[in-house]
Protein backbone atom coordinates (compact mmCIF):
# COMPACT_ATOMS: atom_id res chain seq x y z
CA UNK A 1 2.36 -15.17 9.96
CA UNK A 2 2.78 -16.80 6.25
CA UNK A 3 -0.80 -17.04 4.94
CA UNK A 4 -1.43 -20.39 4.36
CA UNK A 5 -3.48 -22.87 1.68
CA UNK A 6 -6.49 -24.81 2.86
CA UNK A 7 -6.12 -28.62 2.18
CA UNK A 8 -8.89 -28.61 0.24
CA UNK A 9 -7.78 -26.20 -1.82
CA UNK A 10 -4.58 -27.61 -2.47
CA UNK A 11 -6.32 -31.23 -2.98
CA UNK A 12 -8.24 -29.54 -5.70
CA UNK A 13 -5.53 -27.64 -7.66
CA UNK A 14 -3.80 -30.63 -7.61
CA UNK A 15 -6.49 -32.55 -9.24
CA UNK A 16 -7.04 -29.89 -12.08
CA UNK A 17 -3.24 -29.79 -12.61
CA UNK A 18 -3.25 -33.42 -13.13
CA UNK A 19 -6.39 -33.21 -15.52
CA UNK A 20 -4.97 -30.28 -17.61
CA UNK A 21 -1.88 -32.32 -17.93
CA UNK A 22 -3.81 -35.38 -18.57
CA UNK A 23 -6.22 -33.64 -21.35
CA UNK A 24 -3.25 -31.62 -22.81
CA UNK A 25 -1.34 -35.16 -23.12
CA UNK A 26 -4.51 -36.66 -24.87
CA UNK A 27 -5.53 -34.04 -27.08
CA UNK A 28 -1.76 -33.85 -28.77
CA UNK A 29 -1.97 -37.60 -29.37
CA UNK A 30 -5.31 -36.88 -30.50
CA UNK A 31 -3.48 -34.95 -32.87
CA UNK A 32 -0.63 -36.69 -33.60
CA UNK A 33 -2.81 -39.79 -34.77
CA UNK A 34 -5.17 -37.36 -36.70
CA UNK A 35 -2.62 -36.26 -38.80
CA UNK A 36 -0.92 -39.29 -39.48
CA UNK A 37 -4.39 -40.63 -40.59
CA UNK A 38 -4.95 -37.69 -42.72
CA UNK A 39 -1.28 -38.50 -44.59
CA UNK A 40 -2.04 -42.11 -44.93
CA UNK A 41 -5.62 -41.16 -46.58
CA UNK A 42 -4.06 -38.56 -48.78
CA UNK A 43 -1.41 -40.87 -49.69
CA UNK A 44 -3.33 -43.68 -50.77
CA UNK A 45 -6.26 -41.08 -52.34
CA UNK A 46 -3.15 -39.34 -54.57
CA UNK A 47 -1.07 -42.44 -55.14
CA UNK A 48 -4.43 -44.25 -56.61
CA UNK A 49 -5.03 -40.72 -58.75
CA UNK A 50 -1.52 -40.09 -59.84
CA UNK A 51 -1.29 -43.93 -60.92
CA UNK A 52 -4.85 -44.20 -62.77
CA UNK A 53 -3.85 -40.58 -64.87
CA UNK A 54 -0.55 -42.45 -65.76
CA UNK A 55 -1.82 -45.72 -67.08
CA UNK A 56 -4.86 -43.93 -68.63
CA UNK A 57 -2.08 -41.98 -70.35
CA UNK A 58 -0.11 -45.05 -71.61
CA UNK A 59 -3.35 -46.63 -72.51
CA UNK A 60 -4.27 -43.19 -74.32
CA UNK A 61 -1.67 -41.00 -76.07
CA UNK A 62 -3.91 -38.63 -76.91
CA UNK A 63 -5.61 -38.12 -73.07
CA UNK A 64 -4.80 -34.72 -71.45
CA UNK A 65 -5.30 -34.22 -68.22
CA UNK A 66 -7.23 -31.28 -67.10
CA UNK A 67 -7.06 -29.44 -63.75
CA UNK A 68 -10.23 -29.20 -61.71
CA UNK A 69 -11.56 -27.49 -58.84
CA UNK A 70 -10.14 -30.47 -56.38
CA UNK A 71 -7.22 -32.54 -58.09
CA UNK A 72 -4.52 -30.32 -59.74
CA UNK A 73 -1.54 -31.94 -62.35
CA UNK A 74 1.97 -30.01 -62.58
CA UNK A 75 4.93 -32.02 -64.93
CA UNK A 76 7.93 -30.26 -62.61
CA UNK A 77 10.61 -31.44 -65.29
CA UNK A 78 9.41 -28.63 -68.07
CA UNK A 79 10.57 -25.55 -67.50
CA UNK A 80 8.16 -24.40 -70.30
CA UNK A 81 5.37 -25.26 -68.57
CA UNK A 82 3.94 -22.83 -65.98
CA UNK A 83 3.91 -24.09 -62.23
CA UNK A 84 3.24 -22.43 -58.94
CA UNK A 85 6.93 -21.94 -57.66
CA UNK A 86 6.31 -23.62 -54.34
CA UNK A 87 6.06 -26.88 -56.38
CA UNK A 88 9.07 -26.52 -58.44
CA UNK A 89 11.50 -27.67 -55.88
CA UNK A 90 9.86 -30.51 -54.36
CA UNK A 91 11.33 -34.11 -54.63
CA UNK A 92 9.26 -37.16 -54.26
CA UNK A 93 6.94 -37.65 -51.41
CA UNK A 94 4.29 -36.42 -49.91
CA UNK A 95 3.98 -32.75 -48.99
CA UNK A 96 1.46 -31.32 -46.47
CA UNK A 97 -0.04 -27.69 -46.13
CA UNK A 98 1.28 -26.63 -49.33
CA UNK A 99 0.12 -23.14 -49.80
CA UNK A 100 -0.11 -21.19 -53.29
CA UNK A 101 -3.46 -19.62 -55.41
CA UNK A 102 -5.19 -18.46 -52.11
CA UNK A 103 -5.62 -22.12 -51.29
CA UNK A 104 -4.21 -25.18 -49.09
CA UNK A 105 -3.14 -28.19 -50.72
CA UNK A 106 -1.89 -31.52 -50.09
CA UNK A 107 1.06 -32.48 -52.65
CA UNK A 108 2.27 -35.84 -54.34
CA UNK A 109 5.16 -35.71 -55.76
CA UNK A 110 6.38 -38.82 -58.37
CA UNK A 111 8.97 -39.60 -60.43
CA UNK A 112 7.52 -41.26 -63.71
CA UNK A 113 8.24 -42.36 -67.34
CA UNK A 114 6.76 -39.19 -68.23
CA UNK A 115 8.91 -37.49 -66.06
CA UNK A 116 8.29 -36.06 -62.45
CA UNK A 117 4.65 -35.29 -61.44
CA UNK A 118 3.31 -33.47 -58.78
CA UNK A 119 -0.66 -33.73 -57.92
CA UNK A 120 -2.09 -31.48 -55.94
CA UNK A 121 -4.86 -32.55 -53.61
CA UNK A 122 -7.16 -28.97 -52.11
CA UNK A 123 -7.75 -29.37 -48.53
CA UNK A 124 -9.44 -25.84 -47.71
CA UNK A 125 -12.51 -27.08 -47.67
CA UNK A 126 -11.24 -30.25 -45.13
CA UNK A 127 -9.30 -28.25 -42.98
CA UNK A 128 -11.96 -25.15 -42.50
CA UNK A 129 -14.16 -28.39 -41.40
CA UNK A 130 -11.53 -29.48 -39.21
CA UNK A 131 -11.07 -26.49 -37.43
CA UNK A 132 -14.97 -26.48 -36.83
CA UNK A 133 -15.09 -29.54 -35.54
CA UNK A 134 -12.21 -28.45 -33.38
CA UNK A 135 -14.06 -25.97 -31.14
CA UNK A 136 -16.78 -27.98 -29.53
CA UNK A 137 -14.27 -30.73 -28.48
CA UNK A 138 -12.28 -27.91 -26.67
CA UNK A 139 -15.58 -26.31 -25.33
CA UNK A 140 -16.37 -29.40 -23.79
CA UNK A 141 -13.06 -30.41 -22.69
CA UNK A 142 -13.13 -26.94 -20.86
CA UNK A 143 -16.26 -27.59 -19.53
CA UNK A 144 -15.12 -31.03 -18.22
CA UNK A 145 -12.51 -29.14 -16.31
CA UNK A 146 -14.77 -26.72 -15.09
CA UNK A 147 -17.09 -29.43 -13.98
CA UNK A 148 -14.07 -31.67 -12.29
CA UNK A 149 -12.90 -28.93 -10.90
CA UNK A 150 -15.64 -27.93 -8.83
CA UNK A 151 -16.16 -32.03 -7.98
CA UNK A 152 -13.05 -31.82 -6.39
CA UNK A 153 -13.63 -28.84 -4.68
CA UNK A 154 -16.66 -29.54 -3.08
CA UNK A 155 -15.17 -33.48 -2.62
CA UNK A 156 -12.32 -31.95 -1.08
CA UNK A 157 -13.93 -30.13 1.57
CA UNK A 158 -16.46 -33.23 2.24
CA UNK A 159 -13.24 -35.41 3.07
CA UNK A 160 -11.37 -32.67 5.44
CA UNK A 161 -14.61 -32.08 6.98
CA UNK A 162 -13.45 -34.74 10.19
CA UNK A 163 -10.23 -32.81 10.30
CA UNK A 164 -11.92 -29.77 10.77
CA UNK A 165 -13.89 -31.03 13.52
CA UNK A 166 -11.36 -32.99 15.29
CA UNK A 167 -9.33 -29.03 15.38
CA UNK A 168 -12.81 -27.97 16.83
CA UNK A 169 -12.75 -30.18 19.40
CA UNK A 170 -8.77 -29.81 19.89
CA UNK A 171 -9.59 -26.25 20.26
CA UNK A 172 -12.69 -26.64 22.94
CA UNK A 173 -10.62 -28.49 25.12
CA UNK A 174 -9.90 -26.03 28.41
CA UNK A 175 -6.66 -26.33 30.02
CA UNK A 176 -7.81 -26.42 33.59
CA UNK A 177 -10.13 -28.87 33.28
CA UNK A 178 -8.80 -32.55 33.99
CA UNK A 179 -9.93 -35.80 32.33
CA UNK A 180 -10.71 -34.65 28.82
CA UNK A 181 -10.08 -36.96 25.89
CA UNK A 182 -11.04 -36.31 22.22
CA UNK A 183 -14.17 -38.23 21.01
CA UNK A 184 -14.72 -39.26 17.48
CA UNK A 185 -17.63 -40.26 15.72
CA UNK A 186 -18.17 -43.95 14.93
CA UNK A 187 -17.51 -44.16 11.32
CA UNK A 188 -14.14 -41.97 11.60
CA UNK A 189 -11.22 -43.13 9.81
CA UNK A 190 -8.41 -45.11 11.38
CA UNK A 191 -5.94 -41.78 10.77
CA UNK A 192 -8.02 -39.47 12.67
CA UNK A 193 -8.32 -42.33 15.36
CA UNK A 194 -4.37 -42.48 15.48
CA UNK A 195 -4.32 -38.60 15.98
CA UNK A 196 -6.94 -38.53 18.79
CA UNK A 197 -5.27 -41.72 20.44
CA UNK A 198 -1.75 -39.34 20.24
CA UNK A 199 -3.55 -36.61 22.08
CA UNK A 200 -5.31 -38.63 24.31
CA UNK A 201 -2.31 -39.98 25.48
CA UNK A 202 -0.99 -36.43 25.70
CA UNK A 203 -3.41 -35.26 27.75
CA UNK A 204 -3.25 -38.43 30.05
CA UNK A 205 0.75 -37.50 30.48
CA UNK A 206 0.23 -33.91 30.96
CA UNK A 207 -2.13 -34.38 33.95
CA UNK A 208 0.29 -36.56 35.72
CA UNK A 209 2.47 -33.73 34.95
CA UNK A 210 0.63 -31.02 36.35
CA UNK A 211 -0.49 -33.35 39.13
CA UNK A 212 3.14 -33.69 40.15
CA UNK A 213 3.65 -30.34 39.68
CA UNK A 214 1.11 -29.55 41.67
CA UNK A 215 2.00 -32.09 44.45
CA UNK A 216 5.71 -30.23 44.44
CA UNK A 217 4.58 -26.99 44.97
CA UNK A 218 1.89 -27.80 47.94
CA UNK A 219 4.53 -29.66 49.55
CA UNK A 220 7.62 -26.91 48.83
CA UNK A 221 4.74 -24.45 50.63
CA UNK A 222 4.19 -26.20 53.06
CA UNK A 223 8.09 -26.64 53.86
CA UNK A 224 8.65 -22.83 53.63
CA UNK A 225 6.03 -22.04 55.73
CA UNK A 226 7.21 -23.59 58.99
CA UNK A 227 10.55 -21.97 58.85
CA UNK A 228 8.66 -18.60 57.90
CA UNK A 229 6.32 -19.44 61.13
CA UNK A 230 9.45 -19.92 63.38
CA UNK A 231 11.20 -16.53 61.99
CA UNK A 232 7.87 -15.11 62.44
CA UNK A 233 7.04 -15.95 66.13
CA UNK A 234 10.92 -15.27 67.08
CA UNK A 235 10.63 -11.55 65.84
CA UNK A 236 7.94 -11.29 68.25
CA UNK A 237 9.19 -12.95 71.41
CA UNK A 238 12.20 -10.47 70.96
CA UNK A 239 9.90 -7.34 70.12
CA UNK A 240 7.89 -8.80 73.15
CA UNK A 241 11.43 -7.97 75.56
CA UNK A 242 11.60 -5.19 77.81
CA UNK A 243 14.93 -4.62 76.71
CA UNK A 244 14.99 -4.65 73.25
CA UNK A 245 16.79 -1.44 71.87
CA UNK A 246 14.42 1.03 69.96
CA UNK A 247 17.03 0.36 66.44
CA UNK A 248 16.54 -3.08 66.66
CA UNK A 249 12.79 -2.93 67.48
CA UNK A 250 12.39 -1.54 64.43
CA UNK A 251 14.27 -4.26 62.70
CA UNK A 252 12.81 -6.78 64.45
CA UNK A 253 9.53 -5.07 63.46
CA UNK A 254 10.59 -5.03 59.73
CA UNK A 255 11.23 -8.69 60.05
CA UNK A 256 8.20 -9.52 61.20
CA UNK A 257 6.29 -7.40 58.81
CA UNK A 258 8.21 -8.97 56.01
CA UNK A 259 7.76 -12.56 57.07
CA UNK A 260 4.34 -11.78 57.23
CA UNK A 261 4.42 -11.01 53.53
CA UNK A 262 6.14 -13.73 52.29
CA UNK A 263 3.89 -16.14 53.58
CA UNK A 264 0.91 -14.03 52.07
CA UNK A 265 2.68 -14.59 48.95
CA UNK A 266 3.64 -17.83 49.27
CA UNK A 267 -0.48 -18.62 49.73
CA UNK A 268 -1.02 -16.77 46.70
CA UNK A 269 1.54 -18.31 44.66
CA UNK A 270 -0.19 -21.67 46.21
CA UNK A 271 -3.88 -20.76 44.93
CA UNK A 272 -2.71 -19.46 41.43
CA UNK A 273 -1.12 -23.26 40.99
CA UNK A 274 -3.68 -24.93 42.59
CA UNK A 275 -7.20 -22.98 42.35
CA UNK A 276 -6.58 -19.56 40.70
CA UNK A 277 -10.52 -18.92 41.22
CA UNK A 278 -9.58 -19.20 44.84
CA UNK A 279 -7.55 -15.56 44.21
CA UNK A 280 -10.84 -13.85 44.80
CA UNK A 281 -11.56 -15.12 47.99
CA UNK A 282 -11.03 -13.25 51.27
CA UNK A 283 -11.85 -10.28 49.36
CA UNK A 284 -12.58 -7.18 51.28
CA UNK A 285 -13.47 -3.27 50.73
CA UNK A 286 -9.70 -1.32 50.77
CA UNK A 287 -9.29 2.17 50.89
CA UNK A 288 -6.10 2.41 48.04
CA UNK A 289 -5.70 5.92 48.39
CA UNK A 290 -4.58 5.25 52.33
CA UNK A 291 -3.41 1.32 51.57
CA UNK A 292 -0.62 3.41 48.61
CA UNK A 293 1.89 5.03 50.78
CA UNK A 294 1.91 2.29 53.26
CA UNK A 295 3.41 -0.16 50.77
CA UNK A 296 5.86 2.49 49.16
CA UNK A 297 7.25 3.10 52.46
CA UNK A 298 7.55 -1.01 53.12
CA UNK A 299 9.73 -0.87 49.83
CA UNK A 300 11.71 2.56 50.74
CA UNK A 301 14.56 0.18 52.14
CA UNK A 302 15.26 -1.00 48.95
CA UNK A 303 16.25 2.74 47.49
CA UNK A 304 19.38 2.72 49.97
CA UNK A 305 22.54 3.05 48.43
CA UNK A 306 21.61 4.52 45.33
CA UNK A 307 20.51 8.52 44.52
CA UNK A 308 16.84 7.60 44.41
CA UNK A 309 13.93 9.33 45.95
CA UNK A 310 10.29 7.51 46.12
CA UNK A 311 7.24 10.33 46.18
CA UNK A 312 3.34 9.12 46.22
CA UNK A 313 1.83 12.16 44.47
CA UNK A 314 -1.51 13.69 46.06
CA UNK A 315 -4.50 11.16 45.18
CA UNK A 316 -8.49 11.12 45.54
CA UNK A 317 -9.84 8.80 47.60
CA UNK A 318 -10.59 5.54 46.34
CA UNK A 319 -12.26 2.46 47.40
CA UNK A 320 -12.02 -1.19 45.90
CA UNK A 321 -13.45 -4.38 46.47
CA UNK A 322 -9.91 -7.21 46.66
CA UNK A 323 -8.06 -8.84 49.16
CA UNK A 324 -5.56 -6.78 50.70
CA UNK A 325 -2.26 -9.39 50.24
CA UNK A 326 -2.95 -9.85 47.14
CA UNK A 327 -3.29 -5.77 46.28
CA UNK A 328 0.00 -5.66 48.58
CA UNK A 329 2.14 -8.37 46.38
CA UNK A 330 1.26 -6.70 42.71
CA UNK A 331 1.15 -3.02 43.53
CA UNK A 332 4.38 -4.12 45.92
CA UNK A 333 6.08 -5.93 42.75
CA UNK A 334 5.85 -2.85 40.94
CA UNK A 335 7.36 -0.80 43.12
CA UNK A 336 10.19 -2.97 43.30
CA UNK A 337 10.98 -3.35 39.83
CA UNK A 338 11.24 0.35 39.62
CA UNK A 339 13.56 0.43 42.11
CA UNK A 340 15.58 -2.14 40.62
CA UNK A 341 16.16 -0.86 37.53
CA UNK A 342 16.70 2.75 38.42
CA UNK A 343 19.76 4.09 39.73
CA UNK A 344 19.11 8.01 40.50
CA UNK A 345 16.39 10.29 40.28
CA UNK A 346 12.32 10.56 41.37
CA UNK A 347 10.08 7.37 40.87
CA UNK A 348 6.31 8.98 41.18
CA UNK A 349 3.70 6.50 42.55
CA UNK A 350 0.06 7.87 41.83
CA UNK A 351 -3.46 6.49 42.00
CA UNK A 352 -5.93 7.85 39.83
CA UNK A 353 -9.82 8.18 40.14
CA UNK A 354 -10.37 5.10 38.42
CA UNK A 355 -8.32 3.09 40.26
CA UNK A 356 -5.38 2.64 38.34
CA UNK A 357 -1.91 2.97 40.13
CA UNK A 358 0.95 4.47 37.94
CA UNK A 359 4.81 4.27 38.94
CA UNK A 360 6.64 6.57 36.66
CA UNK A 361 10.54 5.41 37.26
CA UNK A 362 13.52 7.25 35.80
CA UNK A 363 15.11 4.01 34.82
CA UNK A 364 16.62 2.90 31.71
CA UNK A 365 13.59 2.29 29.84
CA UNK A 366 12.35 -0.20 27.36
CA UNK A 367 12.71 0.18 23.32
CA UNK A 368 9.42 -0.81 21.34
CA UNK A 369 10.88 -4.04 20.82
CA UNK A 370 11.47 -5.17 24.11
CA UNK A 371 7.60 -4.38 24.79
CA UNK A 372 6.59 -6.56 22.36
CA UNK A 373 8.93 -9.54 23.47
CA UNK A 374 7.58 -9.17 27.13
CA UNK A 375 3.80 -8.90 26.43
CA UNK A 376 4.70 -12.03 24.32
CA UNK A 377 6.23 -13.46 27.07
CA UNK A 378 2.99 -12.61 29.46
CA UNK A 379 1.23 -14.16 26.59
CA UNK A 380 2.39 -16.94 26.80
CA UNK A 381 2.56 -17.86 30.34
CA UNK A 382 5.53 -15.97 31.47
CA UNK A 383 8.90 -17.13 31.75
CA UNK A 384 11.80 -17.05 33.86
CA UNK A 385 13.77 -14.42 32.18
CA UNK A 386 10.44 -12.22 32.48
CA UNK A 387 10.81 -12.23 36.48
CA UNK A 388 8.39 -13.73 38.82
CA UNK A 389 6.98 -10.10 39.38
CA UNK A 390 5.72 -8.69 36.21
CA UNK A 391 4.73 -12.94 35.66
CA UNK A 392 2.90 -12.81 38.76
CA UNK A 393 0.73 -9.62 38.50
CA UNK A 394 0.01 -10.63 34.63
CA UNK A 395 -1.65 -13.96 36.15
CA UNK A 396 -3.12 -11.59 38.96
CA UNK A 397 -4.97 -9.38 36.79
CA UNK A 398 -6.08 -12.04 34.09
CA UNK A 399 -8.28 -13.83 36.99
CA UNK A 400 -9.31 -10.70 38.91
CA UNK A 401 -10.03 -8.49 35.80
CA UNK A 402 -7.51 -6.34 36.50
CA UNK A 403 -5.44 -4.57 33.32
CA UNK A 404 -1.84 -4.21 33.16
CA UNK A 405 -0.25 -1.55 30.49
CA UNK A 406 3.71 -0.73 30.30
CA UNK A 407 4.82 2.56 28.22
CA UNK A 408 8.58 2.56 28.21
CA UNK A 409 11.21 4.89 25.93
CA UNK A 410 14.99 4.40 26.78
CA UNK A 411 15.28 8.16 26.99
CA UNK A 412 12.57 9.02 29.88
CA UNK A 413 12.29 5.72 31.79
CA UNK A 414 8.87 3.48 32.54
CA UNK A 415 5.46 3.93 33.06
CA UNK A 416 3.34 1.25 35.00
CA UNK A 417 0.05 1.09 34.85
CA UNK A 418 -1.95 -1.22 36.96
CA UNK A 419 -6.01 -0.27 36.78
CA UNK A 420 -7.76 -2.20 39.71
CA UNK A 421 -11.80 -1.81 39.26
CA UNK A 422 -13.06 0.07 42.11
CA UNK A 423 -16.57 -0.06 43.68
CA UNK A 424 -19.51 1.58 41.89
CA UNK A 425 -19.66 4.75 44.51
CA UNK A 426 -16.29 5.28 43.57
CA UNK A 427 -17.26 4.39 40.27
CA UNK A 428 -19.90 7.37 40.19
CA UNK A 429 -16.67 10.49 41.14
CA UNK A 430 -16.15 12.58 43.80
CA UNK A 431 -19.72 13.56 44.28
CA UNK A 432 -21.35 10.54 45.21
CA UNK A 433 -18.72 9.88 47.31
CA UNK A 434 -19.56 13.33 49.02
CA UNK A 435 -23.53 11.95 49.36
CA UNK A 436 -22.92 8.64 51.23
């Protein structure tokens, strides 16, 4: 399963996204407008300079200019005349982060009657300061992010907070209990009162579902049952004849033995829809070890026709507390899906000391895979394609507390196990079995 991303915590990495985009967006036109108002200021602080050295000079043949630590003069036109070679090419304009004598400078370059000029402004000192200034804006600006980002965070988890509980109370709902609706607290917003009006509604439908359902299947029971009671009390008016042939006695026997079952299973298929709790009831103290071989031979019929051979190895005695039907229709199910899919050799039926009943069946055998699909299958209710049997004993054990384990290689066949929890003398072994 894909690991997923709380909502809060996509709700918050949205928010920093957009604020990282936002302050990133600010900060270059932060920039942008700083240096444009840096180029307007140096061009009005040289062009007032360059023009007050020019008219001094026209005023005053003999004034000569003389560089300084800030403002620095350069006639470009004299080749005589030393200048720093970055300078030499420049046309007119204005020139930023000119670099030459260790030191940053901002250049104006004019043509004049003199000839072309070039005065040379030194920033160092303005951009060092610049930079300075710099760091606490993007300290803070970090810090704003910092602080937003934990707002969110925190605000985040304070809105899904009702979504969270509404799952809570999704998730407390139990599916056998009728008339359940979600309740909301009074201030809840009108999208978490859509969503619990949606599964109210849901619920509502799915009772009249399983109502119906319900209905169906107590009627369909009751319909099989009378025929069932009719096959029934024919196989014993003819068993009941004094001239019934010994072959077909035993038939007839068969029958009635059968038909018995059926309807035993048709009342537990009945309680499982209806009243699973009911499963329990009519429970009684069995001895497995001698109840075993009785239902293996029940099932022997179903080995005719194919090379098969059905052995119930040598077992202790044990002694559990279940009714007998229902012991009858899982361990019987078992036994007949080894049967069906095995076509020759020895199926071994044993019951071990703590109760559990393995069938080991030469069959064709289960990969890994196939496992996995089926427990998923039992996980999830069962389905058709699983058969009613293995459906029907996973639904046993889950309400009796009986466990239900299938090891299964294509190459060797199956192994069942179905561990039914004995009494506690039988619990204790062999020797407290010899006491009492």
């Amino acid at each position: 399963m894909p690991r997923r991303s709380s909502l809060a915590r996509q709700i918050t990495l949205a928010v920093v996204a957009y604020a990282l985009l936002l302050s990133a967006a600010l900060f270059t036109h932060g920039v942008l407008v700083n240096e444009n108002a840096e180029r307007m200021v140096w061009q009005a602080l040289l062009d007032t300079q360059l023009s007050e050295i020019v008219e001094r000079r026209h005023q005053e043949p003999a004034y000569a200019w003389r560089n300084n630590d800030r403002f620095d003069l350069h006639p470009l036109d004299d080749p005589r005349i030393a200048v720093p070679a970055v300078l030499r090419p420049l046309g007119p304009g204005l020139y930023d982060s000119v670099f030459y004598g260790d030191n940053e400078w901002v250049v104006l370059v004019r043509d004049t009657a003199d000839g072309r000029l070039a005065l040379a402004l030194d920033i160092d000192g303005f951009e060092d300061q610049e930079r300075v200034l710099m760091r606490p804006v993007l300290g803070s600006s970090l810090l704003m992010l910092l602080v937003l980002g934990v707002a969110a965070y925190f605000g985040a988890r304070w809105l899904t907070r009702p979504l969270r509980d509404l799952a809570a109370r999704i998730g407390a709902l139990a599916p056998d209990r009728p008339g359940q609706r979600i309740a909301l607290p009074p201030r809840a917003s009108t999208e978490l009162a859509v969503i619990a009006s949606a599964l109210d509604d849901y619920l509502a439908r799915n009772e009249q579902f399983v109502d119906r359902e319900r209905a169906f299947i107590d009627t369909a029971s009751h319909e099989l049952r009378t025929p069932l009671a009719v096959i029934r009390s024919a196989s014993h008016i003819a068993l009941s004849g004094p001239r019934t042939p010994e072959a077909m006695a035993a038939q007839l026997a068969r029958i009635a033995r059968t038909t018995r079952e059926v309807e035993q299973l048709i009342s537990v298929l009945l309680v499982l829809a209806k009243d699973p709790a009911r499963a329990l009831a009519g429970a009684e103290r069995l001895h497995l070890d001698a109840l075993l071989p009785r239902i293996v031979d029940d099932h022997r019929p179903l080995a005719d026709g194919k090379d098969l051979q059905l052995v119930v190895d040598a077992s202790t005695p044990v002694t559990l507390l279940a009714p007998e039907a229902v012991v009858r229709i899982a361990i019987g199910n078992l036994v007949r899906n080894a049967i069906e899919h095995s076509d020759r050799g020895t199926i071994h039926v044993a019951l071990e000391a703590d109760g559990g009943v393995v069938i080991r069946d030469p069959g064709h055998g289960m990969t890994p895979e196939e496992i996995s699909a089926l427990y998923a299958r039992l996980a999830r209710g069962g389905e058709r394609s699983a058969g009613i049997g293995l459906d029907l004993i996973a639904r046993l054990s889950e309400h009796l507390g009986w466990q239900l384990a299938i090891d299964s290689d294509p190459t060797r066949g199956t192994v069942v196990r179905l561990r039914l929890p004995v009494t506690e003398d039988e619990a204790s072994g062999p020797e407290a079995r010899s006491r009492t």
